[in-house]
Protein backbone atom coordinates (compact mmCIF):
# COMPACT_ATOMS: atom_id res chain seq x y z
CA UNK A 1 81.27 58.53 100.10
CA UNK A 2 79.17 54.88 99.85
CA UNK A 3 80.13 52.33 102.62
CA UNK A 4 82.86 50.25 101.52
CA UNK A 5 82.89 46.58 99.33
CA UNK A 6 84.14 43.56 101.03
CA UNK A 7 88.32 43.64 101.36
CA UNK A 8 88.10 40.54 98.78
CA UNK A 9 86.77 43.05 96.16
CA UNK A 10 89.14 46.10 97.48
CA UNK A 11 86.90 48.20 95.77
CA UNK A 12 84.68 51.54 96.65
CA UNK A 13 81.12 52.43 95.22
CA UNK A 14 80.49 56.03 94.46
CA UNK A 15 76.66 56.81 93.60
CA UNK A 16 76.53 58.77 90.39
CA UNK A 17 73.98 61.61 89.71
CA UNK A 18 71.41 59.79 87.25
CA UNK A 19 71.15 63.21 85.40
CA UNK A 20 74.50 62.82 84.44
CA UNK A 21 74.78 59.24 84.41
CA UNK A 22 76.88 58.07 80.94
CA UNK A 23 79.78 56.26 80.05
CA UNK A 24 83.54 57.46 80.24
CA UNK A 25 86.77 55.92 80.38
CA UNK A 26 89.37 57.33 82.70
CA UNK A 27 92.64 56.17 83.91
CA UNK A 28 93.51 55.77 87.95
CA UNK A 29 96.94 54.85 88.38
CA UNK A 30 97.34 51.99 86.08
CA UNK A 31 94.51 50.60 86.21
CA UNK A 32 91.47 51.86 83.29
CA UNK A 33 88.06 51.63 84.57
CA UNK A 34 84.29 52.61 83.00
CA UNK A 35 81.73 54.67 84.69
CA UNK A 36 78.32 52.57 84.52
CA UNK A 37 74.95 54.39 84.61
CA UNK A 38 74.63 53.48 88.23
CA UNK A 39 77.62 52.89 90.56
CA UNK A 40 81.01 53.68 89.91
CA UNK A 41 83.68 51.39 90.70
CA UNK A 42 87.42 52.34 91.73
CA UNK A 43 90.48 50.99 93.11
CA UNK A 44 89.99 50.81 96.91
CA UNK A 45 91.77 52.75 100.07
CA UNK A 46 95.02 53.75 98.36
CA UNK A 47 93.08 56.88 96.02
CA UNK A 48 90.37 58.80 98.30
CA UNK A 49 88.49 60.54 95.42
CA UNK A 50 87.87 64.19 95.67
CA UNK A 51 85.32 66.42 94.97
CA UNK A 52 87.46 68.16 92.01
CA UNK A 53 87.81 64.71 90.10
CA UNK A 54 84.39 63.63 90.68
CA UNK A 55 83.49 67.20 88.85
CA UNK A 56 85.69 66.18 85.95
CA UNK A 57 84.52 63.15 85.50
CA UNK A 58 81.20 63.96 85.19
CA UNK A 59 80.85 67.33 84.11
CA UNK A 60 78.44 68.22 81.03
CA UNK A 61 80.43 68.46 77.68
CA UNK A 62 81.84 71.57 77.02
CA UNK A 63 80.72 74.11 74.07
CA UNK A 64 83.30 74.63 71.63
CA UNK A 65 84.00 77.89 69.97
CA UNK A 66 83.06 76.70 66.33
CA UNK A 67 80.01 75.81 67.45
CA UNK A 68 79.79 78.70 69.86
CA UNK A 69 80.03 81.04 66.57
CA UNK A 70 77.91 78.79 64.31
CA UNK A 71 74.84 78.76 66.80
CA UNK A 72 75.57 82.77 67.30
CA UNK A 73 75.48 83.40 63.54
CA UNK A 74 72.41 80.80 62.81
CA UNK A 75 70.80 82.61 65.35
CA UNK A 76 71.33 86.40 64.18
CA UNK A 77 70.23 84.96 60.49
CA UNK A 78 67.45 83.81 61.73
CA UNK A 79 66.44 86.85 63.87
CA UNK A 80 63.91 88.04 61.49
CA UNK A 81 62.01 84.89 60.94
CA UNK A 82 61.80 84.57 64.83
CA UNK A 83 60.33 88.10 65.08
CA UNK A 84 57.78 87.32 62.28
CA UNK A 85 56.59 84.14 64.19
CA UNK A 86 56.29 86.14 67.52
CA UNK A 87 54.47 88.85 65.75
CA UNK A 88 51.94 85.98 64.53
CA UNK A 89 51.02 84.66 68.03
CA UNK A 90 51.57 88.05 69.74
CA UNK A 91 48.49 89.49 67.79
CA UNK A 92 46.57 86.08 68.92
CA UNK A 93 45.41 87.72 72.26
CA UNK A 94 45.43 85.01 74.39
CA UNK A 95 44.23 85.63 78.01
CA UNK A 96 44.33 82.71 80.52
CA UNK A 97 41.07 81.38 80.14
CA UNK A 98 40.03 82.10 76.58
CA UNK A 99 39.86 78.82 74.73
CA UNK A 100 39.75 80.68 71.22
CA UNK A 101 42.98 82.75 71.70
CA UNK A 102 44.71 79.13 72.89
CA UNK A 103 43.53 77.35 70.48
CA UNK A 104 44.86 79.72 67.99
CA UNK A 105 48.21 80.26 69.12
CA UNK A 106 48.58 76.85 69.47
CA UNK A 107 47.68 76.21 65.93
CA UNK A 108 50.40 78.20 65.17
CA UNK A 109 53.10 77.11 66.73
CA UNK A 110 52.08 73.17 66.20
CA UNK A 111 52.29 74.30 62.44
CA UNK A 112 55.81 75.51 63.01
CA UNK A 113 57.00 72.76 64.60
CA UNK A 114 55.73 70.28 61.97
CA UNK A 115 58.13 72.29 59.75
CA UNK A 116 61.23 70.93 62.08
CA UNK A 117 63.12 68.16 61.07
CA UNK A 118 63.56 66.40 64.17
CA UNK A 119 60.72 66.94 65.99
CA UNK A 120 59.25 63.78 66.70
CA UNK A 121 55.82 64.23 67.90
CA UNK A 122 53.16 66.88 68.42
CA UNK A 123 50.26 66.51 71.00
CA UNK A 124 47.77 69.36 72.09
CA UNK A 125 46.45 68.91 75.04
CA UNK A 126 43.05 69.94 76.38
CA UNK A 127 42.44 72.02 79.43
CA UNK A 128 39.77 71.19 81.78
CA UNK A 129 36.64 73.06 81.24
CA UNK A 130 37.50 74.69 78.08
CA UNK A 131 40.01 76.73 79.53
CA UNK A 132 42.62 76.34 76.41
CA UNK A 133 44.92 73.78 75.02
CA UNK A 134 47.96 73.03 76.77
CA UNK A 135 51.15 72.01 73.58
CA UNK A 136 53.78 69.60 74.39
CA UNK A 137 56.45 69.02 71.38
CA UNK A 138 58.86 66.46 70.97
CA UNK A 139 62.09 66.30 69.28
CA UNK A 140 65.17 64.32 68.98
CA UNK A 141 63.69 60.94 70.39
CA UNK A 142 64.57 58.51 68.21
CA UNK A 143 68.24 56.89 68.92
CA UNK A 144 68.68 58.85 72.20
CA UNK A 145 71.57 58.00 73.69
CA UNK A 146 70.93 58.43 77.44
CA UNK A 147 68.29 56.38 78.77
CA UNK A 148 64.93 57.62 78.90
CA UNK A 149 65.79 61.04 80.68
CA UNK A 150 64.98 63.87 78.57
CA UNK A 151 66.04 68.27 78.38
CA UNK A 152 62.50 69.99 79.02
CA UNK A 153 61.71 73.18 77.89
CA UNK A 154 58.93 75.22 79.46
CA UNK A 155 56.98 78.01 78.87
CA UNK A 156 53.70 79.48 78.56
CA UNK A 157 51.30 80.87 75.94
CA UNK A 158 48.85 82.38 78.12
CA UNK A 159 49.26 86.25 79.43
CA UNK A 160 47.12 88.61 81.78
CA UNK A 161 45.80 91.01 79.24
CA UNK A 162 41.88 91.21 78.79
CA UNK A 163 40.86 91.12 75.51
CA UNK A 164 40.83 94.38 73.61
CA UNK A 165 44.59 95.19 75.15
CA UNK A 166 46.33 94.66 71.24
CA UNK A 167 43.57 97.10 69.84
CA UNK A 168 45.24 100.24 72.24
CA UNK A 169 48.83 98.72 72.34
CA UNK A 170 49.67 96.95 69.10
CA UNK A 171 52.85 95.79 68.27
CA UNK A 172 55.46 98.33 67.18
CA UNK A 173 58.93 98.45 66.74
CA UNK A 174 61.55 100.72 67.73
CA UNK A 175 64.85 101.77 68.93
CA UNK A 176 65.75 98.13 68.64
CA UNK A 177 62.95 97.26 70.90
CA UNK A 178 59.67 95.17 70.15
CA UNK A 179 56.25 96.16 72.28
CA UNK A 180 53.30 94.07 72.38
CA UNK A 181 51.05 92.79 75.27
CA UNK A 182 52.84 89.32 76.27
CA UNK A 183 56.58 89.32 74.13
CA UNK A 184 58.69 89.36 77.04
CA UNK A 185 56.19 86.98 78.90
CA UNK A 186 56.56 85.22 77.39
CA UNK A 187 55.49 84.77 73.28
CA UNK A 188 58.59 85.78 71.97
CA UNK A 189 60.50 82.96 74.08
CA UNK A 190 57.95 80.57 72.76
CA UNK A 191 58.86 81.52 68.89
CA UNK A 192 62.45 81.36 70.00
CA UNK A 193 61.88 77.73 71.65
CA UNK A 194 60.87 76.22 68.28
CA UNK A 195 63.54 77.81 66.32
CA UNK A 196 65.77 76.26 68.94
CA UNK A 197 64.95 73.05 67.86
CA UNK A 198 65.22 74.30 64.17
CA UNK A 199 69.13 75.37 64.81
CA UNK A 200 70.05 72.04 66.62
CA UNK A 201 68.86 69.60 62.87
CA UNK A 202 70.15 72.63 60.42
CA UNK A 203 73.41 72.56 62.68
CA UNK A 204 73.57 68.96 62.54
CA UNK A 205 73.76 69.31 66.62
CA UNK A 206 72.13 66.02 68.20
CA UNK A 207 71.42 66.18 72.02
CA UNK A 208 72.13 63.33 74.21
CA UNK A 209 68.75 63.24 75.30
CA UNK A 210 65.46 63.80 74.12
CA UNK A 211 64.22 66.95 74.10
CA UNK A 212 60.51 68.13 75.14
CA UNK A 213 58.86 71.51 74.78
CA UNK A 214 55.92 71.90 77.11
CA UNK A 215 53.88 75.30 76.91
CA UNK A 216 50.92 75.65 79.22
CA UNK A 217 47.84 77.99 79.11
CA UNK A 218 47.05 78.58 82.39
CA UNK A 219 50.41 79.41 83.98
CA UNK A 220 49.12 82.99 84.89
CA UNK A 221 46.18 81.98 86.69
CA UNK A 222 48.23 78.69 88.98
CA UNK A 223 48.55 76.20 86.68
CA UNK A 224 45.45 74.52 87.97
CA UNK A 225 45.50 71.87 85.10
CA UNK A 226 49.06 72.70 83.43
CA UNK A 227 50.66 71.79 86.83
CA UNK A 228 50.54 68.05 86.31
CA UNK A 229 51.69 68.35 83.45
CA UNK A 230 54.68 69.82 84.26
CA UNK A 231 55.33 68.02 87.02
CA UNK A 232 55.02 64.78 84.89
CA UNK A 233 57.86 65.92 82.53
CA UNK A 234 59.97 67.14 85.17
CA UNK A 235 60.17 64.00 87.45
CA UNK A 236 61.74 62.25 84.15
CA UNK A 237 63.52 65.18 82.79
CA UNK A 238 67.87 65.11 83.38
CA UNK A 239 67.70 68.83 83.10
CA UNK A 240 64.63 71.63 82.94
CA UNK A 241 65.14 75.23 81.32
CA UNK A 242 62.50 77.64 81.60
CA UNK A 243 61.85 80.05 78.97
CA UNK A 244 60.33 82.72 81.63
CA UNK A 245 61.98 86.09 81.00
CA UNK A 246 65.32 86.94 83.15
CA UNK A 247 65.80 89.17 85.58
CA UNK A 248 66.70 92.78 85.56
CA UNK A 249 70.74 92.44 83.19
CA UNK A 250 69.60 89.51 81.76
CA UNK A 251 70.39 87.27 85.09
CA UNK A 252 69.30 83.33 85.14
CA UNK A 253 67.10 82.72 88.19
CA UNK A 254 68.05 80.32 90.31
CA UNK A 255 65.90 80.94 93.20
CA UNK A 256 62.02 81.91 93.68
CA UNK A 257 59.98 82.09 96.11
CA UNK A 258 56.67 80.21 97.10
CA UNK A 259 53.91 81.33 97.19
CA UNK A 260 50.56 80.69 99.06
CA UNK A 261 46.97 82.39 99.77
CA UNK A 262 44.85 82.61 103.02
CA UNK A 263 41.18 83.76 103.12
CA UNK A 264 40.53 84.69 106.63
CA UNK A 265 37.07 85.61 107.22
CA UNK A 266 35.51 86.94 110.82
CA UNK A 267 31.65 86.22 111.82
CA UNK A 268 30.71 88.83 114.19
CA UNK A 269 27.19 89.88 115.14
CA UNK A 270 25.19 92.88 113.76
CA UNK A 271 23.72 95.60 115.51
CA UNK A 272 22.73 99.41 115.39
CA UNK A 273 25.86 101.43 115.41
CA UNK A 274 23.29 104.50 116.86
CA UNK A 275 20.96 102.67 118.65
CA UNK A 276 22.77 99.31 120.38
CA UNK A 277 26.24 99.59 119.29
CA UNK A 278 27.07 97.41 122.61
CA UNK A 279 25.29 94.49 121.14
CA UNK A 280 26.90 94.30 118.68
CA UNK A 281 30.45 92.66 117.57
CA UNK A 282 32.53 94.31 114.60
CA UNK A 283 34.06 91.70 111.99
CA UNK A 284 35.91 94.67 110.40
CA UNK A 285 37.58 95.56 114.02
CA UNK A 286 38.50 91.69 114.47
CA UNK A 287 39.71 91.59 110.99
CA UNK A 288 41.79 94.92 111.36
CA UNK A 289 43.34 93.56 114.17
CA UNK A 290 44.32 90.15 113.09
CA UNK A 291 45.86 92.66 110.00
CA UNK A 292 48.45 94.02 112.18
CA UNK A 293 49.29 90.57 113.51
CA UNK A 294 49.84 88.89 110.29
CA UNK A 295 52.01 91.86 109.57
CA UNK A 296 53.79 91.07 112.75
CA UNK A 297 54.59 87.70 110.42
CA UNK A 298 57.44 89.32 107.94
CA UNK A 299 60.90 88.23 108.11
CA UNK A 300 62.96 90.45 106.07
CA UNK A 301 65.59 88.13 107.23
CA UNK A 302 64.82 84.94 105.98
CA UNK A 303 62.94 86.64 102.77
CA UNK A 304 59.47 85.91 104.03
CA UNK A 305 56.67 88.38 103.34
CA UNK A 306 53.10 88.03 104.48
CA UNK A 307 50.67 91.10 102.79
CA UNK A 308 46.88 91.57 103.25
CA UNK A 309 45.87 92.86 99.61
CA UNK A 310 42.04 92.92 99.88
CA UNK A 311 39.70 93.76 102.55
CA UNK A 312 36.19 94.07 102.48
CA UNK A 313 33.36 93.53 104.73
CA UNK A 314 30.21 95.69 106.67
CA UNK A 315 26.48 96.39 104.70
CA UNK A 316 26.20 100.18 105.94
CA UNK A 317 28.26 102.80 107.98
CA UNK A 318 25.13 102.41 110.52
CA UNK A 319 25.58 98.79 110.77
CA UNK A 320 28.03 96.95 112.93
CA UNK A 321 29.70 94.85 110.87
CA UNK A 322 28.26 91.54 111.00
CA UNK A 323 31.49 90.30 108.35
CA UNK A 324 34.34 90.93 107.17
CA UNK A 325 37.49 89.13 104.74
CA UNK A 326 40.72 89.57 104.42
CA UNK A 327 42.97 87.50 101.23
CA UNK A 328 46.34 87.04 102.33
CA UNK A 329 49.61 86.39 100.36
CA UNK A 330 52.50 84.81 101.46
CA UNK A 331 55.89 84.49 99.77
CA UNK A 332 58.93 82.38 101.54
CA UNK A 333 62.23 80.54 100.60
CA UNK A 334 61.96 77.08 101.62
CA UNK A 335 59.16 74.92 102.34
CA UNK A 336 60.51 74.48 106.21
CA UNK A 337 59.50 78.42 106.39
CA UNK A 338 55.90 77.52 104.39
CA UNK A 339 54.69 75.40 106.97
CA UNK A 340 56.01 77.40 109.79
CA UNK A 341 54.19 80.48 108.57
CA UNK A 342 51.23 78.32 107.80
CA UNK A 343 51.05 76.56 111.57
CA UNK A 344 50.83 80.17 112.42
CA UNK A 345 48.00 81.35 110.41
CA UNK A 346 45.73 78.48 110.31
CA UNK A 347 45.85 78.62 114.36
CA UNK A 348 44.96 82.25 114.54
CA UNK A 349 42.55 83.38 117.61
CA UNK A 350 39.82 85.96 117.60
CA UNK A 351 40.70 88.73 120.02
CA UNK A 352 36.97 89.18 119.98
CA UNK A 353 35.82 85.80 122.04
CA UNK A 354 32.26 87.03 120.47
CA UNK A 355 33.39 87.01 116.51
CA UNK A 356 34.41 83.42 115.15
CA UNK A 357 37.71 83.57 113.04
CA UNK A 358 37.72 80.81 109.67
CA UNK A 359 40.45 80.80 107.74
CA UNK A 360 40.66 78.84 104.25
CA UNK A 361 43.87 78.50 101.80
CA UNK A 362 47.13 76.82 101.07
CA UNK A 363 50.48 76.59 99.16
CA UNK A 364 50.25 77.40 95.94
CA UNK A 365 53.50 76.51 94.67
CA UNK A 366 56.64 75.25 96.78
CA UNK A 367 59.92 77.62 96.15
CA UNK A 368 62.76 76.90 93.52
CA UNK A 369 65.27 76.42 96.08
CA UNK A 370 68.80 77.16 95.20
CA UNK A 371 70.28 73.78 95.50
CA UNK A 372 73.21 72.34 94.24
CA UNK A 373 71.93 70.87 91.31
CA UNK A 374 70.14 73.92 90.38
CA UNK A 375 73.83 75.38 91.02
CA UNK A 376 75.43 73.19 89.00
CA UNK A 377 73.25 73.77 85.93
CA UNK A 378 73.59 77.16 86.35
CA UNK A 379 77.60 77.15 86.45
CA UNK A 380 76.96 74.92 82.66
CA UNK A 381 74.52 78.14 81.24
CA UNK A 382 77.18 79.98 82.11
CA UNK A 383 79.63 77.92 80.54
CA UNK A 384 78.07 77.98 77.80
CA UNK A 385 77.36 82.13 77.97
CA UNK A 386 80.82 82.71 78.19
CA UNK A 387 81.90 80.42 74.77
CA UNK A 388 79.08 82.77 73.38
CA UNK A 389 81.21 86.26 74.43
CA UNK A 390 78.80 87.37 77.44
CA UNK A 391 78.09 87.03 81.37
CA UNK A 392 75.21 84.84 82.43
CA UNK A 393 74.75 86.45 86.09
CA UNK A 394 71.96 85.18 88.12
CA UNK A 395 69.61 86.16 91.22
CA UNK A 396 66.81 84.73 93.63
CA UNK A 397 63.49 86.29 92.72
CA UNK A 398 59.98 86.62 94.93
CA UNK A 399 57.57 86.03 92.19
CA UNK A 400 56.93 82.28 91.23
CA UNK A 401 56.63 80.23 87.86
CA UNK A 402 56.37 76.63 86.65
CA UNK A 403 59.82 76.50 87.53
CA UNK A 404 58.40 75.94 91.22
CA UNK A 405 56.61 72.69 90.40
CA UNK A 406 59.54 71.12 88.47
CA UNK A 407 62.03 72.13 91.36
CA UNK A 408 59.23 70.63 93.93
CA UNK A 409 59.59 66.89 92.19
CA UNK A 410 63.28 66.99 92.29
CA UNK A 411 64.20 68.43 89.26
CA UNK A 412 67.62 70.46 88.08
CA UNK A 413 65.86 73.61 87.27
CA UNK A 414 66.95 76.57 85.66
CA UNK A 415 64.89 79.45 85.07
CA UNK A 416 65.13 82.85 83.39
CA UNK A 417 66.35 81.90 80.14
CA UNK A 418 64.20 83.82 78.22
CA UNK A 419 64.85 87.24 75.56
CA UNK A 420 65.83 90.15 77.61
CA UNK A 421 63.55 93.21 78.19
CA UNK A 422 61.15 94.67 80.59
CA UNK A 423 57.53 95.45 81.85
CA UNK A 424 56.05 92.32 82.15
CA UNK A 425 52.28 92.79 82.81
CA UNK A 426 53.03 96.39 82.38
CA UNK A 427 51.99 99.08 79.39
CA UNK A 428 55.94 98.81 78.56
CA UNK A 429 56.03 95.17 78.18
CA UNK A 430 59.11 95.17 75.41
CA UNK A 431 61.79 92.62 74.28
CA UNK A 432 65.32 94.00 73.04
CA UNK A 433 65.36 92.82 69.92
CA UNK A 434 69.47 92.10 69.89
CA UNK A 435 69.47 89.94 72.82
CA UNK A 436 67.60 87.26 70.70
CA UNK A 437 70.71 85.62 68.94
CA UNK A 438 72.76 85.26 72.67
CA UNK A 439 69.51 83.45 74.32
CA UNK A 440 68.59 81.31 71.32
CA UNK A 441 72.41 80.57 71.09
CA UNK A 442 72.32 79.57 75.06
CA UNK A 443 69.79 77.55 74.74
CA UNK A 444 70.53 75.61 72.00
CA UNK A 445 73.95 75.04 73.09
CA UNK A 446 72.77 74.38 76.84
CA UNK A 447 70.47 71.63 75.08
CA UNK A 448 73.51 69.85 73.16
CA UNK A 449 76.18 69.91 76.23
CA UNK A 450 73.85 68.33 78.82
């Protein structure tokens, strides 16, 4: 609790969460008050406020079941019409990179969206160095009635397919299942974001906020110029949903890991391996034993996982090895454990005092913690599941998304939202084809209740 006013006043202040910052009228005692956007003020010492009516007070607005069933049956209607659109981009190969395949699917779905009532603006955004067009999408921004906060939506149109991958795996469907290279991450989710927007103005369902789509095309490859972005939107967004598909049962994520990458690189000195192997020092043998100490690094306890992927170095088997490299990944839960882990690599020693040790890299992207905001928007999907008939469960996760960078400014982020199904980057890549009506139904009524 705030320190308290002057006895004169007899009042308390209680900071309020600016995400969930609006006005309500409740009655202590008495006496009525109003909750302002900023500070909330209540009759002093007699009422100590607990957390329970603090959660009341400003919880989200809760789904009801007629509009539970209408989103659910707008949704299933409309399941077709989704597919068709998915199909469209889905057979727009779009590897990160390829400024054509961006382009195009962003043509698309800028087309689609000018079709939407209440979307409010349209802006394509270039990539540096031709590497695609980024699409960010408003909708619902005139009369807001909360500030200037606003629900983002983010996703992705890029995918790591080469091109060439649709001509040997095109789309098909069957047994209630839709494959394709990039529908469960994530095209399909980025058809069903758009016809998101399309249920909230036929339902007549206005958000509290302004709503923003953001799709990137370089998410696969680190968001090198999609990251601002997305950090921009975040640090004024109330709540973010990302449109990356769930985990294994359809579970929200609520956790992932960072990530970072290391480059370590030994100098040794070349020499005859017949003739003067003694003059020689062997970058391979300094790099294969600074292997086994960075292995040394994994904490299964705190979830932190250091791996040496790629390791190449030497000219000939006759040759000492003059150098050698080794790229390192590192995944870990908080950034506390990210710096610790990185202290320790960046200081590595040669065991060799004859081969020089350089080692290059950095975080990539900062974990999602699981904090209690991201908690508390979680317990409101799930809310908002359970109006719909089904369990939103949810899990911590070691890969990383966008979801990282929006977390990393602050944001209440909640990832995982997208259309169940499997074999991301995989030849079984697949959506499930019924699961379309609950997410599009989540999401939509996620976006009207916060």
């Amino acid at each position: 609790m705030a320190r308290r006013a002057s006895r004169e006043c007899q009042e308390t202040r209680v900071k309020t969460f600016p995400q969930r910052s609006l006005i309500i009228p409740f009655t202590l005692g008495t006496i009525t008050k109003h909750v302002p956007d900023e500070t909330t003020l209540i009759p002093d010492s007699k009422f100590e406020i607990q957390s329970e009516f603090q959660r009341l007070i400003f919880m989200p607005p809760e789904l009801d079941r007629a509009t539970a069933n209408a989103l659910l049956g707008y949704f299933q209607d409309r399941r077709q019409s989704v597919l068709i659109l998915t199909r469209a981009i889905a057979e727009i190969e779009s590897p990160s990179g390829d400024l054509n395949g961006s382009r195009g699917i962003v043509e698309r779905l800028a087309e689609e969206a000018k079709q939407v009532k209440c979307v409010t603006g349209i802006e394509r955004v270039p990539a540096a160095n031709d590497y695609g067009e980024h699409l960010r999408i408003t909708a619902f921004s005139d009369g807001a009635s909360v500030g200037d906060e606003t629900i983002l939506m983010i996703g992705h149109t890029d995918t790591v397919y080469p091109l060439g991958t649709l001509m040997k795996r095109p789309w098909r469907e069957e047994q209630g299942r839709v494959y394709a290279p990039g529908v469960f991450d994530m095209k399909a989710n980025c058809a069903l974001a758009i016809e998101v927007l399309r249920a909230c103005s036929a339902l007549s369902l206005k958000p509290r906020r302004p709503v923003v789509l953001l799709l990137t095309c370089d998410e696969e490859t680190g968001s090198f110029s999609g990251r601002a972005l997305v950090e921009g939107e975040a640090r004024r967004a109330a709540s973010v949903l990302v449109l990356e598909p769930p985990a294994t049962g359809g579970r929200a994520k609520t956790g992932r890991k960072g990530t970072a990458g290391y480059q370590i690189t030994a100098h040794g000195r070349a020499a005859h391996a017949g003739l003067e192997p003694e003059k020689g020092a062997s970058a391979i043998l300094e790099i294969a034993r600074q292997i086994e100490r960075l292995h040394a690094m994994n904490d299964a306890s705190c979830g932190t996982t250091v791996n040496v992927g790629v390791v190449c170095g030497g000219t000939r088997s006759n040759v000492v090895a003059a150098e050698a490299q080794a790229e390192v990944d590192v995944r870990f839960t908080t950034m506390a454990e990210a710096e610790r882990i990185e202290r320790e690599i960046l200081n590595l020693l040669s065991f060799d005092e004859r081969v020089r040790v350089s080692i290059e890299g950095e975080v990539n992207r900062p974990p999602l913690e699981r904090t209690e905001r991201v908690i508390a928007l979680y317990e409101q999907a799930r809310r908002v599941a359970g109006k719909l008939g089904f369990e939103l469960g949810e899990t911590s996760v070691g890969g990383a998304s966008d979801a990282n960078f929006a977390a990393a400014v602050g944001a209440a982020v909640l990832d995982g939202l997208g259309i169940d199904g499997d074999g991301a980057h995989a030849d079984h890549e697949h959506i499930v084809v019924e699961d379309i009506a609950r997410r599009g139904a989540l999401l939509a009524g996620l976006i009207v209740t916060l």
